[in-house]
PDB file of N, CA and C in Angstrom:
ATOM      1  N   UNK A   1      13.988 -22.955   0.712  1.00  0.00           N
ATOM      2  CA  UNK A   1      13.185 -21.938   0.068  1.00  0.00           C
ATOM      3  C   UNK A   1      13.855 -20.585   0.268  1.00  0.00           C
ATOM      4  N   UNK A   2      13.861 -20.333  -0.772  1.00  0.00           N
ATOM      5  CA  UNK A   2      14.317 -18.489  -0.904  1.00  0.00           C
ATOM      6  C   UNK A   2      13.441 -17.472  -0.775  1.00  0.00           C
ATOM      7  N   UNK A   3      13.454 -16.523   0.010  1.00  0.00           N
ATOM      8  CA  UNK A   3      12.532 -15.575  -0.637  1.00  0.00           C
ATOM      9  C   UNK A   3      12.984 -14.131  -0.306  1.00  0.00           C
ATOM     10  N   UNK A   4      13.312 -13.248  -2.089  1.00  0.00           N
ATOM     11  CA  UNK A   4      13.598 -12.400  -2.516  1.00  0.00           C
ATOM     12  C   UNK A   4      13.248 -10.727  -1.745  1.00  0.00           C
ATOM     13  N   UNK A   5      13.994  -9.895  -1.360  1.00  0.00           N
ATOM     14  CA  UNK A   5      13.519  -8.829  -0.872  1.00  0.00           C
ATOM     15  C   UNK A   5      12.621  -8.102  -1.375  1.00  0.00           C
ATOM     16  N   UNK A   6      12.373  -8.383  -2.738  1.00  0.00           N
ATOM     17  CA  UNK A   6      11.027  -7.397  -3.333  1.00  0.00           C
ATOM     18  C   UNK A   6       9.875  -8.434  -3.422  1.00  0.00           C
ATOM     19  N   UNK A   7      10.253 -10.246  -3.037  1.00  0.00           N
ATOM     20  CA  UNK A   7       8.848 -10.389  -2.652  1.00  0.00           C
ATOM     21  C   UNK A   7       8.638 -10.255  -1.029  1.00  0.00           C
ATOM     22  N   UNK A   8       9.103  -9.837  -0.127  1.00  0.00           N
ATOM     23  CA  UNK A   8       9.262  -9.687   1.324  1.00  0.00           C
ATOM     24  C   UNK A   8       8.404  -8.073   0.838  1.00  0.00           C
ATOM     25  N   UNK A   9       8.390  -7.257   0.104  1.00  0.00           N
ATOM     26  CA  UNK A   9       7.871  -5.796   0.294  1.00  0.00           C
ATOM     27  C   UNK A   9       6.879  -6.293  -0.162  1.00  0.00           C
ATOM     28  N   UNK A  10       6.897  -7.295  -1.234  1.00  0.00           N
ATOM     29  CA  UNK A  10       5.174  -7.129  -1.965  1.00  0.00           C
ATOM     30  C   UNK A  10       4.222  -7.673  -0.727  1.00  0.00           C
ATOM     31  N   UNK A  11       4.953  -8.445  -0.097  1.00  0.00           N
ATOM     32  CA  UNK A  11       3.740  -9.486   0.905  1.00  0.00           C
ATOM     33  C   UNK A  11       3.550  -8.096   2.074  1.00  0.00           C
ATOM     34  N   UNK A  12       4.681  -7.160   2.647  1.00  0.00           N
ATOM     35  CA  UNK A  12       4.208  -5.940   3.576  1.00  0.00           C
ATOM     36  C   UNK A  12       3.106  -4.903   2.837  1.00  0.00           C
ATOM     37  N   UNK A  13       3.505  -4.826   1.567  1.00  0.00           N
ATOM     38  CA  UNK A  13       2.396  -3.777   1.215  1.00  0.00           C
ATOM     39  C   UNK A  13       1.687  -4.363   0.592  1.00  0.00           C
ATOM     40  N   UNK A  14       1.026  -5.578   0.377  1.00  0.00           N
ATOM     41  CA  UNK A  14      -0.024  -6.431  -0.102  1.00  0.00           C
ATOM     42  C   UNK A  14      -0.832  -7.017   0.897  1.00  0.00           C
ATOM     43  N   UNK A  15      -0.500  -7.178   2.235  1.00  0.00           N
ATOM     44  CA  UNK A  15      -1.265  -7.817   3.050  1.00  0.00           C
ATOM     45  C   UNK A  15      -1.541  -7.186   3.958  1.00  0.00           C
ATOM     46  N   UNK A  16      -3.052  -7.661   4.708  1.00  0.00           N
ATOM     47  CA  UNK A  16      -3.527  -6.794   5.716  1.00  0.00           C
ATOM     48  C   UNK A  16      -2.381  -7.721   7.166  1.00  0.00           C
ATOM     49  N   UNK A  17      -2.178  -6.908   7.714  1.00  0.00           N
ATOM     50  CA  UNK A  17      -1.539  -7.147   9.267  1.00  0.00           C
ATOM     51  C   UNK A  17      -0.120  -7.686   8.834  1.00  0.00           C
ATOM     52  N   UNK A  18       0.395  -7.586   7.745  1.00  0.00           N
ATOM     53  CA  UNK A  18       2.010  -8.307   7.687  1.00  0.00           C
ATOM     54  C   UNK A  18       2.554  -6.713   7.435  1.00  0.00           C
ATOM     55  N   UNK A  19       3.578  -6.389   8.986  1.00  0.00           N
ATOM     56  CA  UNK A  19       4.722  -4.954   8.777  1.00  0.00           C
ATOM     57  C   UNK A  19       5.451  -5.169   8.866  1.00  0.00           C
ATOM     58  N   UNK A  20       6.542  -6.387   8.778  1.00  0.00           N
ATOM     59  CA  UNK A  20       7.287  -6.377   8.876  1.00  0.00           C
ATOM     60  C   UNK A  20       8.175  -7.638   7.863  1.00  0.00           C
ATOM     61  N   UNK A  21       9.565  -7.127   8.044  1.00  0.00           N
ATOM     62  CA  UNK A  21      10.102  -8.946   6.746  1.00  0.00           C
ATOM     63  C   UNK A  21       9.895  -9.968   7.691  1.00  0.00           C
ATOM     64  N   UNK A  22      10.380  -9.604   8.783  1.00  0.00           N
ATOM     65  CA  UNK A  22      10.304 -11.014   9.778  1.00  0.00           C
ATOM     66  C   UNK A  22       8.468 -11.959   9.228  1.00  0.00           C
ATOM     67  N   UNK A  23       7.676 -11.006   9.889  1.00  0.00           N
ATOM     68  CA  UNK A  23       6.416 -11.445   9.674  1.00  0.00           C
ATOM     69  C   UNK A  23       6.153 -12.327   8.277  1.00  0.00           C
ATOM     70  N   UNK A  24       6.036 -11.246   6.978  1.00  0.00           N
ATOM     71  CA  UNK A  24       6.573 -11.233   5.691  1.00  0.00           C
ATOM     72  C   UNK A  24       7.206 -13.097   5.888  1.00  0.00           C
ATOM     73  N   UNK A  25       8.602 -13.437   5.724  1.00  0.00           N
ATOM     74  CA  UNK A  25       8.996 -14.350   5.665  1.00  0.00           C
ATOM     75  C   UNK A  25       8.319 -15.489   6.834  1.00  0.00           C
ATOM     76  N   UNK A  26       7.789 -15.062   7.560  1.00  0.00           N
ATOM     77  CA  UNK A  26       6.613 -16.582   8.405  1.00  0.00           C
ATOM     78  C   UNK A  26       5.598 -16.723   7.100  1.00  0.00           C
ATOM     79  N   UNK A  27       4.813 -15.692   6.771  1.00  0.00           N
ATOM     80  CA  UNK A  27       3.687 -15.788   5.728  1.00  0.00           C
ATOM     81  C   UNK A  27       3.944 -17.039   5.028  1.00  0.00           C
ATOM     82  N   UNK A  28       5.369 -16.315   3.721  1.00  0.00           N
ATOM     83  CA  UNK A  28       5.352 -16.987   3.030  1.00  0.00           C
ATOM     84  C   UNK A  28       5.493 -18.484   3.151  1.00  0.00           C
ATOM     85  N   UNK A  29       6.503 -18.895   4.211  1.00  0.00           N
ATOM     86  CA  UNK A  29       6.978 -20.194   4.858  1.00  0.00           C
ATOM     87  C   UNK A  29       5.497 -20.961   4.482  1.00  0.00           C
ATOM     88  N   UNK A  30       4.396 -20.349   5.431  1.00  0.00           N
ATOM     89  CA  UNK A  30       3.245 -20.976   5.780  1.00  0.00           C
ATOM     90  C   UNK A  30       2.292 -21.179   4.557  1.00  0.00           C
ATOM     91  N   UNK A  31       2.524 -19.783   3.205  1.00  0.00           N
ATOM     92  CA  UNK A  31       1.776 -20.248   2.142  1.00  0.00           C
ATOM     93  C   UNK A  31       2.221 -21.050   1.314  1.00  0.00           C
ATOM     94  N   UNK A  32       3.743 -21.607   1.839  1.00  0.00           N
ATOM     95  CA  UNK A  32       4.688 -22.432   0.970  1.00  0.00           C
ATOM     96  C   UNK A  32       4.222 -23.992   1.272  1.00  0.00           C
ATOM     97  N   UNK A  33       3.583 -24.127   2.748  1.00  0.00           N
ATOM     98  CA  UNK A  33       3.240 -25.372   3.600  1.00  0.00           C
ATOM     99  C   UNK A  33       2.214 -25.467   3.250  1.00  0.00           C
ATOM    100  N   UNK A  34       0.832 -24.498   3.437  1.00  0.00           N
ATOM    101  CA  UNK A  34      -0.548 -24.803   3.929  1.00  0.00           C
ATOM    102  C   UNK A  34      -1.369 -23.993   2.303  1.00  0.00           C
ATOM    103  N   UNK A  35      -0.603 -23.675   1.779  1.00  0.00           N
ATOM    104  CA  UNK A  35      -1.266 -22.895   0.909  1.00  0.00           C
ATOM    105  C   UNK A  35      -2.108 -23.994  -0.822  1.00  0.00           C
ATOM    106  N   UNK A  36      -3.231 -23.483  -1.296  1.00  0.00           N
ATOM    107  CA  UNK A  36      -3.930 -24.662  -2.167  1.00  0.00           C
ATOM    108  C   UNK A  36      -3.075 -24.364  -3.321  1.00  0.00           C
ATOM    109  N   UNK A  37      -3.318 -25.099  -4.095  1.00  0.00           N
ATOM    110  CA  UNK A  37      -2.486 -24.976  -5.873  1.00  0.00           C
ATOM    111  C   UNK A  37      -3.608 -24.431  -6.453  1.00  0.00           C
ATOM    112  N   UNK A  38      -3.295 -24.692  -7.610  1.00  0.00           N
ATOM    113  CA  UNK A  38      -4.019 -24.218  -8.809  1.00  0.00           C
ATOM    114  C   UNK A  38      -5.458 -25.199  -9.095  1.00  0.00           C
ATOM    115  N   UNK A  39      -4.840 -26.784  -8.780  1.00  0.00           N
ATOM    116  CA  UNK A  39      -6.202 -27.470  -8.877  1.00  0.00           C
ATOM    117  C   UNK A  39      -7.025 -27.452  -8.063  1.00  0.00           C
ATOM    118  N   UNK A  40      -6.915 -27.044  -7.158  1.00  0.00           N
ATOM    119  CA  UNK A  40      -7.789 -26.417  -5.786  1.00  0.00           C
ATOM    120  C   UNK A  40      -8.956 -25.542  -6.431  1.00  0.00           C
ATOM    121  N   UNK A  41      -8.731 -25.088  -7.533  1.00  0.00           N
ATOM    122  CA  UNK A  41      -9.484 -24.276  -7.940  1.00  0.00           C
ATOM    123  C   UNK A  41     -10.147 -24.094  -9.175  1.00  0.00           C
ATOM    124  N   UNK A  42     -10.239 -25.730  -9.874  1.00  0.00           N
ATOM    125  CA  UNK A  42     -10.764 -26.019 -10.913  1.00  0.00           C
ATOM    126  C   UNK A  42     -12.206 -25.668 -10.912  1.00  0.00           C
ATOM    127  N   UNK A  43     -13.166 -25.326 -10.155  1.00  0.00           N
ATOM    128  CA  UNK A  43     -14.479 -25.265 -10.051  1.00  0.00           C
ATOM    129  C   UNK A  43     -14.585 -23.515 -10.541  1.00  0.00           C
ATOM    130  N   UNK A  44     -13.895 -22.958 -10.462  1.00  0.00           N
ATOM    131  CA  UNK A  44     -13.994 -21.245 -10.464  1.00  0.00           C
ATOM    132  C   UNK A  44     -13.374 -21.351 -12.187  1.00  0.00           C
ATOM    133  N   UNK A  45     -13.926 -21.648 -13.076  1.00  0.00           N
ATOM    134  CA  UNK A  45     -13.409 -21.539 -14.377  1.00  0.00           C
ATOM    135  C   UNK A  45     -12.268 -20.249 -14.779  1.00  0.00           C
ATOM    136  N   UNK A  46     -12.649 -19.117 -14.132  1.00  0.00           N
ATOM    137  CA  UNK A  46     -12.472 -17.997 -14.699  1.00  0.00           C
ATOM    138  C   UNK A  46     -11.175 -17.798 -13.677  1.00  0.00           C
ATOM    139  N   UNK A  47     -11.176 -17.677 -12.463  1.00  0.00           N
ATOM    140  CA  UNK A  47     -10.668 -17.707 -11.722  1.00  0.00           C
ATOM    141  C   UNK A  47      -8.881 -18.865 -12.372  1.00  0.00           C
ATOM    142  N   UNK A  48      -9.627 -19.779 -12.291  1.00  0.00           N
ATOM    143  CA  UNK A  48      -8.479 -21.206 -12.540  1.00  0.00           C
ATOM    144  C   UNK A  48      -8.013 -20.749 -13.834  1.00  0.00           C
ATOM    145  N   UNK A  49      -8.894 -20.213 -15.006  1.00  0.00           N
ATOM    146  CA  UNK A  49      -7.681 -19.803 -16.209  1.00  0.00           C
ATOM    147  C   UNK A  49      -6.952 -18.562 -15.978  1.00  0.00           C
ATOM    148  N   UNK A  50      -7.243 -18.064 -15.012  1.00  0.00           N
ATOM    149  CA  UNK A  50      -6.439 -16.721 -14.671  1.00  0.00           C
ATOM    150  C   UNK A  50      -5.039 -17.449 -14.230  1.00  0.00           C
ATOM    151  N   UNK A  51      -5.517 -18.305 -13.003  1.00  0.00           N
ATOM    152  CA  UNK A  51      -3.990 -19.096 -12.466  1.00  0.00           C
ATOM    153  C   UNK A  51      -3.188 -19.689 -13.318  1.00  0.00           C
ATOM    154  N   UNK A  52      -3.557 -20.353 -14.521  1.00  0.00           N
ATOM    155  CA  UNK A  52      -3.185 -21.040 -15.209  1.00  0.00           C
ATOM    156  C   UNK A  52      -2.367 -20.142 -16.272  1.00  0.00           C
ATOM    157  N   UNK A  53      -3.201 -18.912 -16.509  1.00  0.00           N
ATOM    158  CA  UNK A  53      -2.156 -17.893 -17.494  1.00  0.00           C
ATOM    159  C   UNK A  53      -0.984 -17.327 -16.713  1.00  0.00           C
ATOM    160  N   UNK A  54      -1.023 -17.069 -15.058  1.00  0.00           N
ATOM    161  CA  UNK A  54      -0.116 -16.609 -14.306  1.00  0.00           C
ATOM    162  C   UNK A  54       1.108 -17.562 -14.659  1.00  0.00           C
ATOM    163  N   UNK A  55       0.714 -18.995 -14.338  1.00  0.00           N
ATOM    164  CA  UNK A  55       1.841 -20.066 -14.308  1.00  0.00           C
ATOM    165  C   UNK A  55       2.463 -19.888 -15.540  1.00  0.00           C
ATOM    166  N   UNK A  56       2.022 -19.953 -16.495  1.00  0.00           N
ATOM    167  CA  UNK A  56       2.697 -19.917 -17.889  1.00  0.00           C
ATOM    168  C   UNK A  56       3.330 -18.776 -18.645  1.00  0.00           C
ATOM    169  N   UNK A  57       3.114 -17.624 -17.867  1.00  0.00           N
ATOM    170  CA  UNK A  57       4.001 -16.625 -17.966  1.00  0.00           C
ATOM    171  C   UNK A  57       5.105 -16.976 -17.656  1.00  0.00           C
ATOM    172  N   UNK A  58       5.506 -17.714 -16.468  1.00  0.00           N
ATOM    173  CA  UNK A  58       7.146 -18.008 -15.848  1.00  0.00           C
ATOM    174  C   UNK A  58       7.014 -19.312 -16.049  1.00  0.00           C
ATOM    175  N   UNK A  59       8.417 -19.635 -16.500  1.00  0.00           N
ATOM    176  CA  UNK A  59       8.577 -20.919 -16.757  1.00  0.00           C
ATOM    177  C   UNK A  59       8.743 -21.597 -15.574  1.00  0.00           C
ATOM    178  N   UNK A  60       8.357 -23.082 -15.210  1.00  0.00           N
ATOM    179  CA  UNK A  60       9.163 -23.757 -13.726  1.00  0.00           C
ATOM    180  C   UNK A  60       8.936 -22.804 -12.549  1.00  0.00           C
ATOM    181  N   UNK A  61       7.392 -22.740 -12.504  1.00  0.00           N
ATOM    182  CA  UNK A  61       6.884 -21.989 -11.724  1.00  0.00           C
ATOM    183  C   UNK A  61       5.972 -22.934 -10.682  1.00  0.00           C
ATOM    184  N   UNK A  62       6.084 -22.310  -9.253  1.00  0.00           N
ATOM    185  CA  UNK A  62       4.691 -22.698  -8.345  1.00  0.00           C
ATOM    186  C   UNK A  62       3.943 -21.895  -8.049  1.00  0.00           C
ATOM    187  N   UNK A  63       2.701 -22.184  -8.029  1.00  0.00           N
ATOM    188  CA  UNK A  63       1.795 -20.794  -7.124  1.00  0.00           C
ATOM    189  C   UNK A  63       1.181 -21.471  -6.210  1.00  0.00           C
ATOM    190  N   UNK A  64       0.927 -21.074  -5.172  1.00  0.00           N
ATOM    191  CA  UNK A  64       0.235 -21.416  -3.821  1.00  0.00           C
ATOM    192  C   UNK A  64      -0.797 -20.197  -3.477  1.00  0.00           C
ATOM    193  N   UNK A  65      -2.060 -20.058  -3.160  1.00  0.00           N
ATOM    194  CA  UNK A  65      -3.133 -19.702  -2.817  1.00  0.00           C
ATOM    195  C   UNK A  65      -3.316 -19.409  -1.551  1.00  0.00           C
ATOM    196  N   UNK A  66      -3.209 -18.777  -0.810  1.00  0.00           N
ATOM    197  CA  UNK A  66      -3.101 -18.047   0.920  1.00  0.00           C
ATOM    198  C   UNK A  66      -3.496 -17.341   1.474  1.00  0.00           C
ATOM    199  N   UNK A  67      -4.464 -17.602   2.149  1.00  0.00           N
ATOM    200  CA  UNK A  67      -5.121 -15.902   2.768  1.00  0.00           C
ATOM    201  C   UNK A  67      -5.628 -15.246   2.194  1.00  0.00           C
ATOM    202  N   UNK A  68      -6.037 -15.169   0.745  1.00  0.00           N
ATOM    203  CA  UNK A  68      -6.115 -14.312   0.016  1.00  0.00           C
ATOM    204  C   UNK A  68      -5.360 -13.464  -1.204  1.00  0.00           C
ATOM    205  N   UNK A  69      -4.249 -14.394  -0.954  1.00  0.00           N
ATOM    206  CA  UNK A  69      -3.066 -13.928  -1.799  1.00  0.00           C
ATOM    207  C   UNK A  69      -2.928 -14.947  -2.562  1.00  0.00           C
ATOM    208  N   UNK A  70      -2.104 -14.939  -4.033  1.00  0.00           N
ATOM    209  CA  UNK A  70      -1.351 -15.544  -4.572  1.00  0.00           C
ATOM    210  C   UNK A  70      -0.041 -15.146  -4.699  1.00  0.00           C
ATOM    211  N   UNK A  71       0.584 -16.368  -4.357  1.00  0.00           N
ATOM    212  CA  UNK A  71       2.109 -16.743  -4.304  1.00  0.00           C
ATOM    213  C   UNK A  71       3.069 -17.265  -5.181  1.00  0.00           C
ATOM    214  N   UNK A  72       3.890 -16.672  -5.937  1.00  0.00           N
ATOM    215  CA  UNK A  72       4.691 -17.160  -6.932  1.00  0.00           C
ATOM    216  C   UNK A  72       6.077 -17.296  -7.004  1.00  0.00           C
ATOM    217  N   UNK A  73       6.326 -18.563  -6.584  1.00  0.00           N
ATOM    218  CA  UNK A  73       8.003 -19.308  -6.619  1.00  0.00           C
ATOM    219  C   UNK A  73       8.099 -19.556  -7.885  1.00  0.00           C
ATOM    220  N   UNK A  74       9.487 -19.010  -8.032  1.00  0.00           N
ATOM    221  CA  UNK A  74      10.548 -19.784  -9.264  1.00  0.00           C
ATOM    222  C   UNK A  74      11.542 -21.321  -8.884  1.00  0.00           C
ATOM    223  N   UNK A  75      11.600 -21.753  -9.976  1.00  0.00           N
ATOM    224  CA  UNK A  75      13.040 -22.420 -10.487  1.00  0.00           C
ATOM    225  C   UNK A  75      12.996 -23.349  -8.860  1.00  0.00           C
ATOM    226  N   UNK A  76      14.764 -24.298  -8.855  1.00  0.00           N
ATOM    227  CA  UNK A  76      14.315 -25.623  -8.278  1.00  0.00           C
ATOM    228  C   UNK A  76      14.477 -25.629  -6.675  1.00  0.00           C
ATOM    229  N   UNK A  77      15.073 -23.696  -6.569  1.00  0.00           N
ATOM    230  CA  UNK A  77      15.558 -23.479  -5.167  1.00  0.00           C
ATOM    231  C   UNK A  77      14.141 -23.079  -4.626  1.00  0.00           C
ATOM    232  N   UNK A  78      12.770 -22.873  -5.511  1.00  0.00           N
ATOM    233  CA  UNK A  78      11.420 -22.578  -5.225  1.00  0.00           C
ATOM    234  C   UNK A  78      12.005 -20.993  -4.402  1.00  0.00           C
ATOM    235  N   UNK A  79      12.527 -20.234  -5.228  1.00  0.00           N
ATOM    236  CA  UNK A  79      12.447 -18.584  -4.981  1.00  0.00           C
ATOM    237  C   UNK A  79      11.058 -18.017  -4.722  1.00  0.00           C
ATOM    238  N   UNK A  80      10.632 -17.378  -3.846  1.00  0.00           N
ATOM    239  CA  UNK A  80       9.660 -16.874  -3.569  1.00  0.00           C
ATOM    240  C   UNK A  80       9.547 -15.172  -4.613  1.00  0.00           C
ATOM    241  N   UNK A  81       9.488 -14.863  -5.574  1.00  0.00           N
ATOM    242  CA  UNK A  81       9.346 -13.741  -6.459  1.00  0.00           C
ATOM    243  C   UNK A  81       8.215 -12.637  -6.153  1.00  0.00           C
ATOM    244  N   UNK A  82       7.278 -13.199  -5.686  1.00  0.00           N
ATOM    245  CA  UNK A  82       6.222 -11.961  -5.747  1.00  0.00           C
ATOM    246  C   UNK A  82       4.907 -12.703  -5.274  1.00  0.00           C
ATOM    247  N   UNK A  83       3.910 -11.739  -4.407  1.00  0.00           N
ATOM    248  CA  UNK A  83       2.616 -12.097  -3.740  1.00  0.00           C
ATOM    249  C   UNK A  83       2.250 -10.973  -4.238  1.00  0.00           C
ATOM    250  N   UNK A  84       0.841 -11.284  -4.583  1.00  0.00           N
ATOM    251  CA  UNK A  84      -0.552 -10.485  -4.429  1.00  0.00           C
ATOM    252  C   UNK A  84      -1.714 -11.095  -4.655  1.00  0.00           C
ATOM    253  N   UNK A  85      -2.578 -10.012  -3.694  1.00  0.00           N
ATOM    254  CA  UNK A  85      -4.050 -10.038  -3.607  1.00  0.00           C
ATOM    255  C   UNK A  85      -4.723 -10.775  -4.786  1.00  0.00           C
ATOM    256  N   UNK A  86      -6.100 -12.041  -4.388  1.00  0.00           N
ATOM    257  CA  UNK A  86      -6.705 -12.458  -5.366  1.00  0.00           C
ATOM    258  C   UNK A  86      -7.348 -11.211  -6.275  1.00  0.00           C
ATOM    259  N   UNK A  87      -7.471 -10.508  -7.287  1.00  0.00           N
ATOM    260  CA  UNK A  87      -8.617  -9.613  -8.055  1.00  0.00           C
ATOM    261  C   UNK A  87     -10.025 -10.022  -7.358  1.00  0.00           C
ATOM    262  N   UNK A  88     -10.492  -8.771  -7.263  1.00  0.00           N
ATOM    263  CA  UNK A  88     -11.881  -8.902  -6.628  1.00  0.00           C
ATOM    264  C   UNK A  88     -12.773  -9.566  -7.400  1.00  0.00           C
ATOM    265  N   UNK A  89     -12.825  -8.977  -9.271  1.00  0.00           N
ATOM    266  CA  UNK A  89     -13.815  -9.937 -10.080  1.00  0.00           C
ATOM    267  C   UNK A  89     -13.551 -11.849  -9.484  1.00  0.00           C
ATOM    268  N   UNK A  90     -12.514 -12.249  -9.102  1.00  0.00           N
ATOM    269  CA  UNK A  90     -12.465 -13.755  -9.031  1.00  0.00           C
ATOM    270  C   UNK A  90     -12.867 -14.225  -7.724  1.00  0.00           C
ATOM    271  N   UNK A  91     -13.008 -12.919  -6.620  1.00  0.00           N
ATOM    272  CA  UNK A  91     -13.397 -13.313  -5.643  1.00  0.00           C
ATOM    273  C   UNK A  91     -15.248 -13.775  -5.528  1.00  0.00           C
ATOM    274  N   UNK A  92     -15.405 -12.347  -6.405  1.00  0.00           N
ATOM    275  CA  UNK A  92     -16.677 -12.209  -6.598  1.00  0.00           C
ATOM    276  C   UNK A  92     -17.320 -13.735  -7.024  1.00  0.00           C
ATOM    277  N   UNK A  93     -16.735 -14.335  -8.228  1.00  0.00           N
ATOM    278  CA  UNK A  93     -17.172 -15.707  -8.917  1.00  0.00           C
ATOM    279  C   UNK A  93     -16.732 -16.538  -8.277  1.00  0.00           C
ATOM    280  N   UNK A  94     -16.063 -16.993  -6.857  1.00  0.00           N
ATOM    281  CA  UNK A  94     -15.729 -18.001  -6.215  1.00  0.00           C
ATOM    282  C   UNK A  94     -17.256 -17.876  -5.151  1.00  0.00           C
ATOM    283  N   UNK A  95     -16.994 -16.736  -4.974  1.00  0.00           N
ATOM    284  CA  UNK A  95     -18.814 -16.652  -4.100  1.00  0.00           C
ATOM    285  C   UNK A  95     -20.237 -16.735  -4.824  1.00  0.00           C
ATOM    286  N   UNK A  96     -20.241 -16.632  -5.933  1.00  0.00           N
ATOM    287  CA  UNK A  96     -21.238 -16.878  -6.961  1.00  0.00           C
ATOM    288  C   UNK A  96     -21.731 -18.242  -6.835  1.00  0.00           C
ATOM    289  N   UNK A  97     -20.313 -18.799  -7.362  1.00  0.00           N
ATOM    290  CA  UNK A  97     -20.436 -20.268  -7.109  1.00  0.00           C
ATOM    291  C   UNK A  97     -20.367 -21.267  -6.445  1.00  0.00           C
ATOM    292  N   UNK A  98     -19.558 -20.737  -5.355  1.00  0.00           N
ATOM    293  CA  UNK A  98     -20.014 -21.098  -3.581  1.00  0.00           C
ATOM    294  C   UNK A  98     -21.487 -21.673  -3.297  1.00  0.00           C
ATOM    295  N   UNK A  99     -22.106 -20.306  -3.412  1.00  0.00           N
ATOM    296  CA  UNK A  99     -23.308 -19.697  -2.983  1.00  0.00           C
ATOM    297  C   UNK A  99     -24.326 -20.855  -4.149  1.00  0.00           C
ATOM    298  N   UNK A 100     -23.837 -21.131  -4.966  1.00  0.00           N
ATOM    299  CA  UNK A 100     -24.710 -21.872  -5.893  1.00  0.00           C
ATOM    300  C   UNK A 100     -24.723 -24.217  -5.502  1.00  0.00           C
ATOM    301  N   UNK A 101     -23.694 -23.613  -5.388  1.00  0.00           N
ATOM    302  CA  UNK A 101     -23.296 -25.223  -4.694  1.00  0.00           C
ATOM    303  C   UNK A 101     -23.724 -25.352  -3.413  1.00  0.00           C
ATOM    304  N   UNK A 102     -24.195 -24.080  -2.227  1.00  0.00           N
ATOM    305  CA  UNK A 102     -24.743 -24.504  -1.509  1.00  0.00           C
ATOM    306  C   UNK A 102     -26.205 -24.620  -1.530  1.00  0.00           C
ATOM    307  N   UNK A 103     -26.842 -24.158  -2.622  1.00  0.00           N
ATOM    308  CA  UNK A 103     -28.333 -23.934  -2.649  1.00  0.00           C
ATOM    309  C   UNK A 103     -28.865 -25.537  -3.338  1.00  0.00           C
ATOM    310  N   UNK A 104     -27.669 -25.789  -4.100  1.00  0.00           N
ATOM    311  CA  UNK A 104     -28.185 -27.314  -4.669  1.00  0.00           C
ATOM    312  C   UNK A 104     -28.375 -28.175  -3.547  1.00  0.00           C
ATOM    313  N   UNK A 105     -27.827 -28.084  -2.432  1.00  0.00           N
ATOM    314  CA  UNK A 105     -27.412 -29.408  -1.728  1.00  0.00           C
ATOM    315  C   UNK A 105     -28.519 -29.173  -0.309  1.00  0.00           C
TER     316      UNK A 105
END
């Protein structure tokens, strides 16, 4: 896995407690390992076509889901290109519907 010096800045000035590349490059390692996909998140409609328009912007793309971030590798060396923060509207509708799936049960 590669990962690019301007996605090493996006993950320092995108994330709470990552100052450094060292740090920065553990992150990503770990959202590269532990991090959900895209079908992880079929229940959030709005949310999941957001991921789904991200992916299809870049061709031969991965995204991984982390902490709060989304993560976007290229191509077959899985380049790490760029992290950021979920949008708050999708956070908002993952708790909507959280919150609704727990009231059924």
């Amino acid at each position: 896995m590669v990962i690019t010096k301007h996605s090493k800045q996006r993950i320092v000035e995108r994330t709470d407690g990552v100052n450094t590349f060292a740090e920065a490059k553990r992150l990503a390692k770990q959202a590269r390992i532990s991090g959900k996909t895209l079908n992880n998140f079929q229940k959030y409609p709005k949310f999941f076509s957001y991921l789904q328009n991200k992916k299809n912007q870049t061709n031969d793309c991965s995204i991984r889901i982390y902490r709060g971030c989304i993560y976007i590798w290229r191509g077959k060396t899985k380049t790490l290109v760029t992290a950021h923060p979920i949008p708050d509207r999708y956070i908002e509708e993952m708790e909507v519907v959280d919150n609704s799936l727990d009231n059924q049960g």
